[in-house]
PDB file of N, CA and C in Angstrom:
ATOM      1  N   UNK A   1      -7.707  -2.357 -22.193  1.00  0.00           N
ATOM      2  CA  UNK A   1      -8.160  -2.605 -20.831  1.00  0.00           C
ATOM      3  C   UNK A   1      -7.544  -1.570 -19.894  1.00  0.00           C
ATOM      4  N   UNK A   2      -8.326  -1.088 -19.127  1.00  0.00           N
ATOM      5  CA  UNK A   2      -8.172   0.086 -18.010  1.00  0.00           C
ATOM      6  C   UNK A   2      -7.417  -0.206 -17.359  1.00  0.00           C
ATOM      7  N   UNK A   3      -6.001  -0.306 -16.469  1.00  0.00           N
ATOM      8  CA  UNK A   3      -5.356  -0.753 -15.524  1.00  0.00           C
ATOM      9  C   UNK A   3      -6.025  -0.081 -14.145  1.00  0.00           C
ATOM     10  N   UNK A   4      -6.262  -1.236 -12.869  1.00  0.00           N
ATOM     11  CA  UNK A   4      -6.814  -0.731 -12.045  1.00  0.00           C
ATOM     12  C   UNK A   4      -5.548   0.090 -10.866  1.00  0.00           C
ATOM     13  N   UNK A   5      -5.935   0.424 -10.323  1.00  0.00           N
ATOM     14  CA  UNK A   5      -4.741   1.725  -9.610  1.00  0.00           C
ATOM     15  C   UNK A   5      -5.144   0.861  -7.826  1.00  0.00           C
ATOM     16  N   UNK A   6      -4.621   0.298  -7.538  1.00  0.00           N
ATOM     17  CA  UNK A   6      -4.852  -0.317  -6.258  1.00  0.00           C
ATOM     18  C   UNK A   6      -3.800   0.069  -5.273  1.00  0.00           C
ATOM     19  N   UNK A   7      -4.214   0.770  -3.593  1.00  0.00           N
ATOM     20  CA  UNK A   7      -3.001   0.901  -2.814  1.00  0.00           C
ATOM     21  C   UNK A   7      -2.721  -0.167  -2.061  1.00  0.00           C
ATOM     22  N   UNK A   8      -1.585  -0.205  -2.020  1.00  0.00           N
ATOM     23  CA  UNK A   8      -1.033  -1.299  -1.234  1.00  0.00           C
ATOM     24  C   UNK A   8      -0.374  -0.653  -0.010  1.00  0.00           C
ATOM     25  N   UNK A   9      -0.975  -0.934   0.873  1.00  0.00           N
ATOM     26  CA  UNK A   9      -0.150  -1.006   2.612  1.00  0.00           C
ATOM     27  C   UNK A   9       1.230  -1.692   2.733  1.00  0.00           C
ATOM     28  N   UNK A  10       1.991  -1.523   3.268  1.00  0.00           N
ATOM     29  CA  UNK A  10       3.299  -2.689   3.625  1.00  0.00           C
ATOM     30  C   UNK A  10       2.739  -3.820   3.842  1.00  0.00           C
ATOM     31  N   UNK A  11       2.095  -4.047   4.467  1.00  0.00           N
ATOM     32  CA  UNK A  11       2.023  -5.545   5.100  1.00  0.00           C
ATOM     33  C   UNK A  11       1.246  -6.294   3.512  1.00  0.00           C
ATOM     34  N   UNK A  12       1.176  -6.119   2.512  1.00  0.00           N
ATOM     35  CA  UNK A  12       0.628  -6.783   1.530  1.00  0.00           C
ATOM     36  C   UNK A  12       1.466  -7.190   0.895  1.00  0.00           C
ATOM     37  N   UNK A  13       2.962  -6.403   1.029  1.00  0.00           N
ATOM     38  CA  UNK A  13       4.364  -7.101   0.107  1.00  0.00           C
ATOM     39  C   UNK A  13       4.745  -8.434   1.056  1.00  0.00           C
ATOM     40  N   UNK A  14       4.546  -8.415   2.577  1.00  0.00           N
ATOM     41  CA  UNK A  14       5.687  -9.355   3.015  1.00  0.00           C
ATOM     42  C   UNK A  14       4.262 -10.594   2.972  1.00  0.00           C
ATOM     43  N   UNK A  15       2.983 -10.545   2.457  1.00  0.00           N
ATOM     44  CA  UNK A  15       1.939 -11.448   2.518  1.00  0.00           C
ATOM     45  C   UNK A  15       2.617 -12.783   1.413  1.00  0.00           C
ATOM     46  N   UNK A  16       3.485 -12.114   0.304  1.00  0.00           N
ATOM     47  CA  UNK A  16       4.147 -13.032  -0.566  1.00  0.00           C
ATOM     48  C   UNK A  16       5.062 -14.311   0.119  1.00  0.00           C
ATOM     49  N   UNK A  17       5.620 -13.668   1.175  1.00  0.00           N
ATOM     50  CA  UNK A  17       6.314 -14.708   2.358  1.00  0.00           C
ATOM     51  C   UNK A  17       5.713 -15.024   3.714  1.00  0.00           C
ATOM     52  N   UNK A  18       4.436 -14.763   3.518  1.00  0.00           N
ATOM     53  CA  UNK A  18       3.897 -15.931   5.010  1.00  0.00           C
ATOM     54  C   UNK A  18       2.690 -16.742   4.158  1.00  0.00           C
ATOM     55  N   UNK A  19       2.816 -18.228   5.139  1.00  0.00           N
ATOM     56  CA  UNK A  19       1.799 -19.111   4.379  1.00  0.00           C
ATOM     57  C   UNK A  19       0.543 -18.720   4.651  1.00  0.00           C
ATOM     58  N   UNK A  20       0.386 -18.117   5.310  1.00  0.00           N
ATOM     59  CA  UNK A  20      -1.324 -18.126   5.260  1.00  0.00           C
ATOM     60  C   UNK A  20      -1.531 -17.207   4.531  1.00  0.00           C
ATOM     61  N   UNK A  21      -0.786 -16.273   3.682  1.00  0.00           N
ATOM     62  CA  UNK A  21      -1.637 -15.047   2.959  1.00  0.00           C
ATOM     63  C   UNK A  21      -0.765 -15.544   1.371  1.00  0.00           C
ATOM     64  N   UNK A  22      -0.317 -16.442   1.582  1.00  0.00           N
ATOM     65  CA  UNK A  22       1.120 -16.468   0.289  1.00  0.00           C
ATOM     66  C   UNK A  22       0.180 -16.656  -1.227  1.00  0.00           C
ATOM     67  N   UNK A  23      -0.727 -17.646  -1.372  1.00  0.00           N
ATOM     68  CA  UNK A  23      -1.097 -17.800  -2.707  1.00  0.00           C
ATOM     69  C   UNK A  23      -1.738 -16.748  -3.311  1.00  0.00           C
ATOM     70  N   UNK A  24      -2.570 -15.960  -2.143  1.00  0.00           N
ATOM     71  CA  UNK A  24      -3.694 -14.990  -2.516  1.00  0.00           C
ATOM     72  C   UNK A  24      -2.630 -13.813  -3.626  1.00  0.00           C
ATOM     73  N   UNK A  25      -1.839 -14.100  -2.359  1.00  0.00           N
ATOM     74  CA  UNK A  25      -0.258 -12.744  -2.645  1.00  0.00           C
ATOM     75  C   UNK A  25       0.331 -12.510  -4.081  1.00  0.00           C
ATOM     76  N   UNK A  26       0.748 -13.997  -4.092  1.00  0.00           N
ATOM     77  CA  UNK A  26       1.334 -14.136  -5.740  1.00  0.00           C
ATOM     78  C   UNK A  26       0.429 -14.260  -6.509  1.00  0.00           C
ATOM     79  N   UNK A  27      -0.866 -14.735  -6.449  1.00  0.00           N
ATOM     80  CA  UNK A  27      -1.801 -14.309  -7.415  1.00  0.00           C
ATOM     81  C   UNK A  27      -2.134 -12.772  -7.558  1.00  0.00           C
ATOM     82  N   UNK A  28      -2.086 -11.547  -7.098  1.00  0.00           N
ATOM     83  CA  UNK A  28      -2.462 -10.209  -6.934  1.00  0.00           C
ATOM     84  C   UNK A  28      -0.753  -9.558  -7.351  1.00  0.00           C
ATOM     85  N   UNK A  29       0.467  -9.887  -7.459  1.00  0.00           N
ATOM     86  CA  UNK A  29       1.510  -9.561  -7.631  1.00  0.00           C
ATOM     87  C   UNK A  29       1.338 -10.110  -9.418  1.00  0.00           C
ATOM     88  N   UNK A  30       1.484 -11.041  -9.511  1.00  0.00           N
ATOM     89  CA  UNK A  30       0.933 -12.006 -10.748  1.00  0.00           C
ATOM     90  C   UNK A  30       0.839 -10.741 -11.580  1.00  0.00           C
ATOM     91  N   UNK A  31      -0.650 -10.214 -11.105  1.00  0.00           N
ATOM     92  CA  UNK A  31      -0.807  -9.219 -12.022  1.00  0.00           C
ATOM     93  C   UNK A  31      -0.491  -7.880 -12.086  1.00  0.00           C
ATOM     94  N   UNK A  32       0.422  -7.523 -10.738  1.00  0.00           N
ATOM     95  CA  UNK A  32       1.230  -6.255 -10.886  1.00  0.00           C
ATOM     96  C   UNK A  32       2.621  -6.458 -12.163  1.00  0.00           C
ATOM     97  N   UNK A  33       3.162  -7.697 -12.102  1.00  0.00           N
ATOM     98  CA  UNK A  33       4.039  -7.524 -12.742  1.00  0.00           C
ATOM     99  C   UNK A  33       3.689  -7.769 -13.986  1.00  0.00           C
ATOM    100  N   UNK A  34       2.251  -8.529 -14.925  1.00  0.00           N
ATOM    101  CA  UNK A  34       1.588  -8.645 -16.076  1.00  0.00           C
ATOM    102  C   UNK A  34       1.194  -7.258 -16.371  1.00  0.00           C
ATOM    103  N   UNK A  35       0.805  -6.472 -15.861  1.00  0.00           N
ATOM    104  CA  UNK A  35       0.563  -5.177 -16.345  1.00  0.00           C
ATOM    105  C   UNK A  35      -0.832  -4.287 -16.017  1.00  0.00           C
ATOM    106  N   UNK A  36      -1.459  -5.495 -15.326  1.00  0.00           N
ATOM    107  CA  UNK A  36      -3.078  -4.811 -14.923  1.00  0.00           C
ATOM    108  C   UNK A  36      -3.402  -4.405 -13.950  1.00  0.00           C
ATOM    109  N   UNK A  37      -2.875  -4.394 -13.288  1.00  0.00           N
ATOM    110  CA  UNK A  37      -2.282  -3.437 -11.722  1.00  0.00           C
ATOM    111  C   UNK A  37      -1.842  -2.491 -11.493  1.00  0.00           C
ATOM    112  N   UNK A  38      -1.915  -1.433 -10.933  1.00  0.00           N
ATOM    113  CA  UNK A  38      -0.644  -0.391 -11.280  1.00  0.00           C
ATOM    114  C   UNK A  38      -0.675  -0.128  -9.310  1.00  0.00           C
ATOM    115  N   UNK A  39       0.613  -0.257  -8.807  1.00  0.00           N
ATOM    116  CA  UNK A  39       0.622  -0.552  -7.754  1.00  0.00           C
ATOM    117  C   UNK A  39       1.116   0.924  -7.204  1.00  0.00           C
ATOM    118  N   UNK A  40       0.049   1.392  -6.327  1.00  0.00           N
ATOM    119  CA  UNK A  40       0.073   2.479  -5.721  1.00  0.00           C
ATOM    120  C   UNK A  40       0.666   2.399  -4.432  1.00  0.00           C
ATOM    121  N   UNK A  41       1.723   3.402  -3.944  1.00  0.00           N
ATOM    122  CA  UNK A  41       2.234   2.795  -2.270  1.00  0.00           C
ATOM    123  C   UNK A  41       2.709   4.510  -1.893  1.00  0.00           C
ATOM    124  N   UNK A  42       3.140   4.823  -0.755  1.00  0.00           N
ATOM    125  CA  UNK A  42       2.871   6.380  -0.485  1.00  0.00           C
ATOM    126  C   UNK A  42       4.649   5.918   0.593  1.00  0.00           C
ATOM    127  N   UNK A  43       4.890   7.342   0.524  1.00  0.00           N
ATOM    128  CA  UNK A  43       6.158   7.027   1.394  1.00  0.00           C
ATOM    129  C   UNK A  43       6.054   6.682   2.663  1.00  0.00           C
ATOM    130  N   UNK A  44       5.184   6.713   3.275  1.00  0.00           N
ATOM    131  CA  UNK A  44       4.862   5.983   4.391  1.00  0.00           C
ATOM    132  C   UNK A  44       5.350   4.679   4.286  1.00  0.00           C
ATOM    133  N   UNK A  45       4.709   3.690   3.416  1.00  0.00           N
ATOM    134  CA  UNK A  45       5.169   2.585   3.089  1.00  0.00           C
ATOM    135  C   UNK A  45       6.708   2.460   2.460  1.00  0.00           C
ATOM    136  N   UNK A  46       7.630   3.053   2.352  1.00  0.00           N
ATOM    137  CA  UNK A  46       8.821   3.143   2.385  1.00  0.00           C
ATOM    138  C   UNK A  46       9.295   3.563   3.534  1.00  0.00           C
ATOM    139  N   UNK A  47       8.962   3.935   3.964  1.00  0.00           N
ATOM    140  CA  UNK A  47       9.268   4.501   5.741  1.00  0.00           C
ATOM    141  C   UNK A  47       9.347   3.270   6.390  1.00  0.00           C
ATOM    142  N   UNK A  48       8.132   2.424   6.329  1.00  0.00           N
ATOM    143  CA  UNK A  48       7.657   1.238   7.089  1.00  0.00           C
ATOM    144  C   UNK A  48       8.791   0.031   6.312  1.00  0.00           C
ATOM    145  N   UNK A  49       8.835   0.012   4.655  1.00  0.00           N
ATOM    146  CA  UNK A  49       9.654  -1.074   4.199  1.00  0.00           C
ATOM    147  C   UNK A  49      11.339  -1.656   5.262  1.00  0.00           C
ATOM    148  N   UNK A  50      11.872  -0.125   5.036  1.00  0.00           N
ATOM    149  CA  UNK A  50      12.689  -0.124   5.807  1.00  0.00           C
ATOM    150  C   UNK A  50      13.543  -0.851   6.912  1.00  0.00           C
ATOM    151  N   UNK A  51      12.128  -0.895   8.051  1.00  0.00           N
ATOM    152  CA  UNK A  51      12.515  -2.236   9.303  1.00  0.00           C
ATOM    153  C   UNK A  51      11.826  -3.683   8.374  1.00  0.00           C
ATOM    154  N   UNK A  52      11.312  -3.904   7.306  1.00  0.00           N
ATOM    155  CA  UNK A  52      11.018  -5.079   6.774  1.00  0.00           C
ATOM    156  C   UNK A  52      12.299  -5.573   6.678  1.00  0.00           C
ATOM    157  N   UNK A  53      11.448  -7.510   6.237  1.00  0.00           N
ATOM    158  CA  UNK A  53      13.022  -8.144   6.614  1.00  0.00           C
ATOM    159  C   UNK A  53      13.390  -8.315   5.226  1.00  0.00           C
ATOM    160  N   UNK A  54      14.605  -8.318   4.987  1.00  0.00           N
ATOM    161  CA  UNK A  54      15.231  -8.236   3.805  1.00  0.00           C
ATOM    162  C   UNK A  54      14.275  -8.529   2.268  1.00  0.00           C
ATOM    163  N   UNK A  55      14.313  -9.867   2.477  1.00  0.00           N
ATOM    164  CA  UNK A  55      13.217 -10.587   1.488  1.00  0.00           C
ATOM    165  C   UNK A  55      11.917  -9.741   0.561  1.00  0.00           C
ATOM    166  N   UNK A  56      11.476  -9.303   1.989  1.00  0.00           N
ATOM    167  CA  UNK A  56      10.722  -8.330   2.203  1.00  0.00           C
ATOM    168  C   UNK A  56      10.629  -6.630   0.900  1.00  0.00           C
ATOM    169  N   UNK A  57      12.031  -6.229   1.311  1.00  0.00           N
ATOM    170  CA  UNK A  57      12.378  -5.077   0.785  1.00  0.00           C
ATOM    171  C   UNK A  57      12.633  -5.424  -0.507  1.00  0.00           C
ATOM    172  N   UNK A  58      13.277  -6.486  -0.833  1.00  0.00           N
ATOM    173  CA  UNK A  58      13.696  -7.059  -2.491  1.00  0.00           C
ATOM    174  C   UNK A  58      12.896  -7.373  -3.423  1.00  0.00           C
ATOM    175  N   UNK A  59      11.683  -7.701  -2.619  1.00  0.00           N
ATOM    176  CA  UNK A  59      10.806  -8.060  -3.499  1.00  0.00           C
ATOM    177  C   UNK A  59       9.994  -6.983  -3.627  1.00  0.00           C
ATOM    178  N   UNK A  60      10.217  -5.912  -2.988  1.00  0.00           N
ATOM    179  CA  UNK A  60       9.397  -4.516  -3.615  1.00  0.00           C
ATOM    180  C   UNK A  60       9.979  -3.941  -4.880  1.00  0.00           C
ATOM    181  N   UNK A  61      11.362  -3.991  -4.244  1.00  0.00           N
ATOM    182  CA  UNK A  61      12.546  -2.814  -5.670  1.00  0.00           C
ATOM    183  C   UNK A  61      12.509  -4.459  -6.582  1.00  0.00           C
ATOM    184  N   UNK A  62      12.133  -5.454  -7.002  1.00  0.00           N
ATOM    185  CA  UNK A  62      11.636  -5.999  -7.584  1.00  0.00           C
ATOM    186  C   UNK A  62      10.085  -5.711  -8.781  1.00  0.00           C
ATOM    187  N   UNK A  63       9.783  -5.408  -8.296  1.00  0.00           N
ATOM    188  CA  UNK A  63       8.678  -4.950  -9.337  1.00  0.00           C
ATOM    189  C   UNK A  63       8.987  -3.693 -10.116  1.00  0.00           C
ATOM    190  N   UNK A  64       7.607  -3.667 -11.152  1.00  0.00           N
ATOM    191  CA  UNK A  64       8.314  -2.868 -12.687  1.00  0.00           C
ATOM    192  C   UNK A  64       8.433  -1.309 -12.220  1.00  0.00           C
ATOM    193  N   UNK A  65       9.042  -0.737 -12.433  1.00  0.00           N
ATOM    194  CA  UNK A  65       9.281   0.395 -12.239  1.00  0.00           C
ATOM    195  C   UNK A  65       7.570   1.153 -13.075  1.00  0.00           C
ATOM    196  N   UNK A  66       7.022   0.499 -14.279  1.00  0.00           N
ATOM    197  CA  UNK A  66       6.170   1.226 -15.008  1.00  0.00           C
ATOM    198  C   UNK A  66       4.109   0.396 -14.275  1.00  0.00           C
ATOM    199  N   UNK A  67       5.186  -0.329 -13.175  1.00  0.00           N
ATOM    200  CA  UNK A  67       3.547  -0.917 -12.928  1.00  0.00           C
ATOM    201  C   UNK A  67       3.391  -0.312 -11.502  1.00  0.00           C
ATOM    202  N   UNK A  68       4.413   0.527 -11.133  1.00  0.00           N
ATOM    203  CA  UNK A  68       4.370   1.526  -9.498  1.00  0.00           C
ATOM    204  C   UNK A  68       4.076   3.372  -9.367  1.00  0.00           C
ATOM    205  N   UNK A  69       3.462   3.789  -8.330  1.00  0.00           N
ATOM    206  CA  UNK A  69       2.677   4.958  -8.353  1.00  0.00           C
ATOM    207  C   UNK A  69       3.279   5.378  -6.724  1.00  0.00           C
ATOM    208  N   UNK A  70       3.962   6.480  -6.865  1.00  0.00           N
ATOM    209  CA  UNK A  70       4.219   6.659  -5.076  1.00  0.00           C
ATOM    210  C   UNK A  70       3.680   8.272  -4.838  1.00  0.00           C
ATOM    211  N   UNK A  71       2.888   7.922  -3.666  1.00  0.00           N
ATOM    212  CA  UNK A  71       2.136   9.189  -3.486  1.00  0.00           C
ATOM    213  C   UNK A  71       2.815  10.006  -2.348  1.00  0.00           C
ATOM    214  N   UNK A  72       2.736  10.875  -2.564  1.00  0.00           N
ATOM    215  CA  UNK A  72       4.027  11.968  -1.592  1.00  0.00           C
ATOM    216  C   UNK A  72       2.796  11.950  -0.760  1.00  0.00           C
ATOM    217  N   UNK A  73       3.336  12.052   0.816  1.00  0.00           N
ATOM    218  CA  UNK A  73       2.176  12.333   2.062  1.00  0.00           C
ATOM    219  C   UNK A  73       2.652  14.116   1.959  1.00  0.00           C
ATOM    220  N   UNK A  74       1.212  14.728   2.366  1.00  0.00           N
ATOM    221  CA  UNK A  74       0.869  16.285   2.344  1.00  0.00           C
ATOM    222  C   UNK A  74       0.419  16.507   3.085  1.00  0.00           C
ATOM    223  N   UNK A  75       0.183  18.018   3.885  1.00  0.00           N
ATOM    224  CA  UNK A  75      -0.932  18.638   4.609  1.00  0.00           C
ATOM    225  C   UNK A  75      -2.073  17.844   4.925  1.00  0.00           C
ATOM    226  N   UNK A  76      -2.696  17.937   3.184  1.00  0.00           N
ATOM    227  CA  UNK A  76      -4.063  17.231   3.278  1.00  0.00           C
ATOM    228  C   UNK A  76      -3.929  15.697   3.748  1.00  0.00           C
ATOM    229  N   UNK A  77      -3.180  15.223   3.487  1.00  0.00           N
ATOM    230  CA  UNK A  77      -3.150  13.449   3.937  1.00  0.00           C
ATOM    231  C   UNK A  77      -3.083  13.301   5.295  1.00  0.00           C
ATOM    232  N   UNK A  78      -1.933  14.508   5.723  1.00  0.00           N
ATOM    233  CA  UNK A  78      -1.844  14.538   7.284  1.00  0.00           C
ATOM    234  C   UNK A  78      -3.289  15.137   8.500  1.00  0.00           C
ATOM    235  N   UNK A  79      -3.909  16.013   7.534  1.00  0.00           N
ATOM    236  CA  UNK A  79      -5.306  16.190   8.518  1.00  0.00           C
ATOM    237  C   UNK A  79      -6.103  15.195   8.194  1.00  0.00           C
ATOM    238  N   UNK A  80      -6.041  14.651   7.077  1.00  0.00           N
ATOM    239  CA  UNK A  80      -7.450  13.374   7.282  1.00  0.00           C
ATOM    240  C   UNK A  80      -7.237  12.404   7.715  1.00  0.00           C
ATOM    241  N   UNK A  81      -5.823  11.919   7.905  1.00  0.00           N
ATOM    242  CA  UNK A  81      -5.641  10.527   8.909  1.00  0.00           C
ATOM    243  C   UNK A  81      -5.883  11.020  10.519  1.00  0.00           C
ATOM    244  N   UNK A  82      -5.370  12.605  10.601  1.00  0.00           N
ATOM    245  CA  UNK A  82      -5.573  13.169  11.942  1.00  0.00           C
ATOM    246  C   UNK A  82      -7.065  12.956  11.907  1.00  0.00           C
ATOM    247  N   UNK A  83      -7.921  13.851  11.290  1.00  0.00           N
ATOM    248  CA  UNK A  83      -9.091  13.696  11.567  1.00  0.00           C
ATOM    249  C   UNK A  83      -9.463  12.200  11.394  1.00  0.00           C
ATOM    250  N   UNK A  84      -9.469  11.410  11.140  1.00  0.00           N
ATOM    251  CA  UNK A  84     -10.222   9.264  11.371  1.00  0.00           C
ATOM    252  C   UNK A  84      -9.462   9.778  12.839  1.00  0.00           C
ATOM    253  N   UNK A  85      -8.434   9.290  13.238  1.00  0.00           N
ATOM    254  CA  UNK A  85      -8.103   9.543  14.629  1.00  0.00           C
ATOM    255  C   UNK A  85      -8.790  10.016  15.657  1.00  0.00           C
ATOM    256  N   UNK A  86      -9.233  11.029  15.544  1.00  0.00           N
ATOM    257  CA  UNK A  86      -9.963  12.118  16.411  1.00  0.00           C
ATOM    258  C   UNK A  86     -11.434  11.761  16.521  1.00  0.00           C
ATOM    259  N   UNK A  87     -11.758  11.123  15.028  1.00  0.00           N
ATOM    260  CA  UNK A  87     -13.483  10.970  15.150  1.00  0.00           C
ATOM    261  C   UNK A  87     -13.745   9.448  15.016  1.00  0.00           C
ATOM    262  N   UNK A  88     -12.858   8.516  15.229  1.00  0.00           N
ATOM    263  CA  UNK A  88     -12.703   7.196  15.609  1.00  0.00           C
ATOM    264  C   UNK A  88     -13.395   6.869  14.637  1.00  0.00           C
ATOM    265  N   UNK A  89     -13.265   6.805  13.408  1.00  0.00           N
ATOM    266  CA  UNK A  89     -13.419   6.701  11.613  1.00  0.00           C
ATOM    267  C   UNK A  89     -13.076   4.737  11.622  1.00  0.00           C
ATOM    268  N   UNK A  90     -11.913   4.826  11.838  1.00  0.00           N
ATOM    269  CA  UNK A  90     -11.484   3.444  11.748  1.00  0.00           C
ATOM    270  C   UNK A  90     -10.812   2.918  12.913  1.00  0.00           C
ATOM    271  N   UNK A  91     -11.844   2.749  13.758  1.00  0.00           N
ATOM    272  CA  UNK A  91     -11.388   2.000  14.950  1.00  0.00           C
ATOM    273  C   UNK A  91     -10.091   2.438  15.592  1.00  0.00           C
ATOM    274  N   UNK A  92      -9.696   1.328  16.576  1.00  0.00           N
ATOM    275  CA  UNK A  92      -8.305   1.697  17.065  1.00  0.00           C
ATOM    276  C   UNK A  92      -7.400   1.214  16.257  1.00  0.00           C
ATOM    277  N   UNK A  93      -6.247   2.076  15.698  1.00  0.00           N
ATOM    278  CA  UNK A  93      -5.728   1.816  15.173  1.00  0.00           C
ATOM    279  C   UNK A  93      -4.330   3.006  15.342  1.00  0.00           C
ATOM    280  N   UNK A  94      -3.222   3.178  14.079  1.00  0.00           N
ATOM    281  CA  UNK A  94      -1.848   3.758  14.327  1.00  0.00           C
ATOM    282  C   UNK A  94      -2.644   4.852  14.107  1.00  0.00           C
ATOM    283  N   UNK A  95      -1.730   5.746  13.801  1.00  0.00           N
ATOM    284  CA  UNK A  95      -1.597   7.124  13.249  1.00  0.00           C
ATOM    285  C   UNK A  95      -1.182   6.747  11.435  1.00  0.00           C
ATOM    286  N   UNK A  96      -0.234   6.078  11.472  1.00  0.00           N
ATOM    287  CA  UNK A  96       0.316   5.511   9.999  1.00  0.00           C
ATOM    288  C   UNK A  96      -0.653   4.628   9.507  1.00  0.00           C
ATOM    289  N   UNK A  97      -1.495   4.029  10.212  1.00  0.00           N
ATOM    290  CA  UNK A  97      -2.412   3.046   9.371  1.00  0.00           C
ATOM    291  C   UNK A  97      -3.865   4.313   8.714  1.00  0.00           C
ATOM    292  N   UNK A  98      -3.781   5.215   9.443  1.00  0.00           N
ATOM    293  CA  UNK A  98      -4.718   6.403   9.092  1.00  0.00           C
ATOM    294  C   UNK A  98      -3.891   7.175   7.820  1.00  0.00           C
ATOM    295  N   UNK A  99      -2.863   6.954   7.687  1.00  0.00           N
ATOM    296  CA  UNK A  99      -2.007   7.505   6.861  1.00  0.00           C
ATOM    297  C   UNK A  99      -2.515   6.868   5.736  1.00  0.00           C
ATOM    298  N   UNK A 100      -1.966   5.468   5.702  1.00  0.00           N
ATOM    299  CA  UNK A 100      -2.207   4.650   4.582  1.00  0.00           C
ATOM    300  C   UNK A 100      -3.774   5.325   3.625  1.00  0.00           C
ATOM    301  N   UNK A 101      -4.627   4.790   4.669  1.00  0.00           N
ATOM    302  CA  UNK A 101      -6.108   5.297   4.348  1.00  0.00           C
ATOM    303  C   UNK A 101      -6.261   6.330   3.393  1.00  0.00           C
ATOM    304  N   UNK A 102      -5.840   7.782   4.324  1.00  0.00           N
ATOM    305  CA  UNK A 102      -5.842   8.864   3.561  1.00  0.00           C
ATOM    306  C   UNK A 102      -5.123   8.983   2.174  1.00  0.00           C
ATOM    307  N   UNK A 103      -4.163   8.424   2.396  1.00  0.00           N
ATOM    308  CA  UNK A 103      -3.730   7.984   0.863  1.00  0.00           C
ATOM    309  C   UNK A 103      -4.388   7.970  -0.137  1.00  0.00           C
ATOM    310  N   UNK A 104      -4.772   6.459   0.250  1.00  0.00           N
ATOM    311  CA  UNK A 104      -5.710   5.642  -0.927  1.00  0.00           C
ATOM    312  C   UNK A 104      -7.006   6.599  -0.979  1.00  0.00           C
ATOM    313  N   UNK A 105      -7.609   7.547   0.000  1.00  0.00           N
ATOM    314  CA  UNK A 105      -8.797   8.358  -0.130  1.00  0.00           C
ATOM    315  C   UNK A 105      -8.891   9.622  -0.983  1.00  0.00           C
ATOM    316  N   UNK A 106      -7.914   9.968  -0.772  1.00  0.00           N
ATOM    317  CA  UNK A 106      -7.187  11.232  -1.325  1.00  0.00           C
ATOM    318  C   UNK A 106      -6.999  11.449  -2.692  1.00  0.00           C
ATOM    319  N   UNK A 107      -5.963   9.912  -2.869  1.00  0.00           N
ATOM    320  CA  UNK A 107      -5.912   9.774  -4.354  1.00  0.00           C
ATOM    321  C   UNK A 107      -6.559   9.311  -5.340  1.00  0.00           C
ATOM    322  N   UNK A 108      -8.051   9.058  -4.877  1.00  0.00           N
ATOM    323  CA  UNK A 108      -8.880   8.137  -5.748  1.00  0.00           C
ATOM    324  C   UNK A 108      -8.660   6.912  -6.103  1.00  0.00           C
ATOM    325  N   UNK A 109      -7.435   5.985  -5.173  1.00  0.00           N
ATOM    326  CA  UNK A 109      -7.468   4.514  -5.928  1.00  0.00           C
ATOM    327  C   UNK A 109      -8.966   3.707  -5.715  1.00  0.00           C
ATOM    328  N   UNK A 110      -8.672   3.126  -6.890  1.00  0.00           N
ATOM    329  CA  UNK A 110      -9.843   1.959  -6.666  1.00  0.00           C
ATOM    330  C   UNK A 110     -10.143   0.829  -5.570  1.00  0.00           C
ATOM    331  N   UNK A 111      -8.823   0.457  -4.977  1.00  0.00           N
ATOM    332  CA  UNK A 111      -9.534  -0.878  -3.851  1.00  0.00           C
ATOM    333  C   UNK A 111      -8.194   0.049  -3.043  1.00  0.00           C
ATOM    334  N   UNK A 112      -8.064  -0.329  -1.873  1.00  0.00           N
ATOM    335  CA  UNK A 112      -6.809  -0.141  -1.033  1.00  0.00           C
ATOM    336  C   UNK A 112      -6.995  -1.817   0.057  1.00  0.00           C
ATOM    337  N   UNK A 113      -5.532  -2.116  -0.591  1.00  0.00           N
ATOM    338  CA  UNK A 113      -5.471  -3.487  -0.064  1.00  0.00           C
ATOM    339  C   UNK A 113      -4.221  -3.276   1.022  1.00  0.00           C
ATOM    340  N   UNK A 114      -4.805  -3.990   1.994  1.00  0.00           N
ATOM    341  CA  UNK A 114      -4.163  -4.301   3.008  1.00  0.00           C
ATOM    342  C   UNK A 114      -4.097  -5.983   4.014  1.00  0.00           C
TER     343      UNK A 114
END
């Protein structure tokens, strides 16, 4: 079986600790740590982990070292979140949430969850 390559935004780790996103959470973690996931996250999202609240951060350096993918931000990542910005691609939104995007666009993942 193919492992699917999915990016994950920050706000999808701390979804494990709020109730309204919590079951969906541990069901989709479920299978990062079973093996059919391979959890894509870009240093941005370590940038962002950072001010997360503890819990938060533990339960990232928690997962398998062989089920995680970290995508270095580049040139190219940095003009295509610039460009969504400029040509109002994805609404109003950060500069870093255009980041995320370009990421997951860039690198060919399959879903980018946020």
């Amino acid at each position: 079986m193919k492992q699917q390559r999915l990016y994950f935004d920050t706000s999808v780790f701390g979804g494990v600790f709020d109730e309204e996103f919590q079951e969906a959470s541990k069901q989709l973690f479920e299978r990062v740590f079973n093996g059919y996931i391979l959890c894509v996250y870009s240093e941005i999202t370590e940038s962002e982990l950072l001010n997360a609240p503890k819990q938060v951060r533990d339960f990232f350096k928690s997962l398998p070292p062989e089920s995680l993918e970290k995508i270095e931000i580049t040139d190219e990542l940095l003009t295509l979140a610039t460009n969504y910005l400029d040509e109002k691609v994805v609404g109003q939104t950060s500069f870093d949430d255009c980041l995320h995007i370009a990421a997951a666009t860039v690198n060919k993942v399959d879903i980018l969850v946020s």
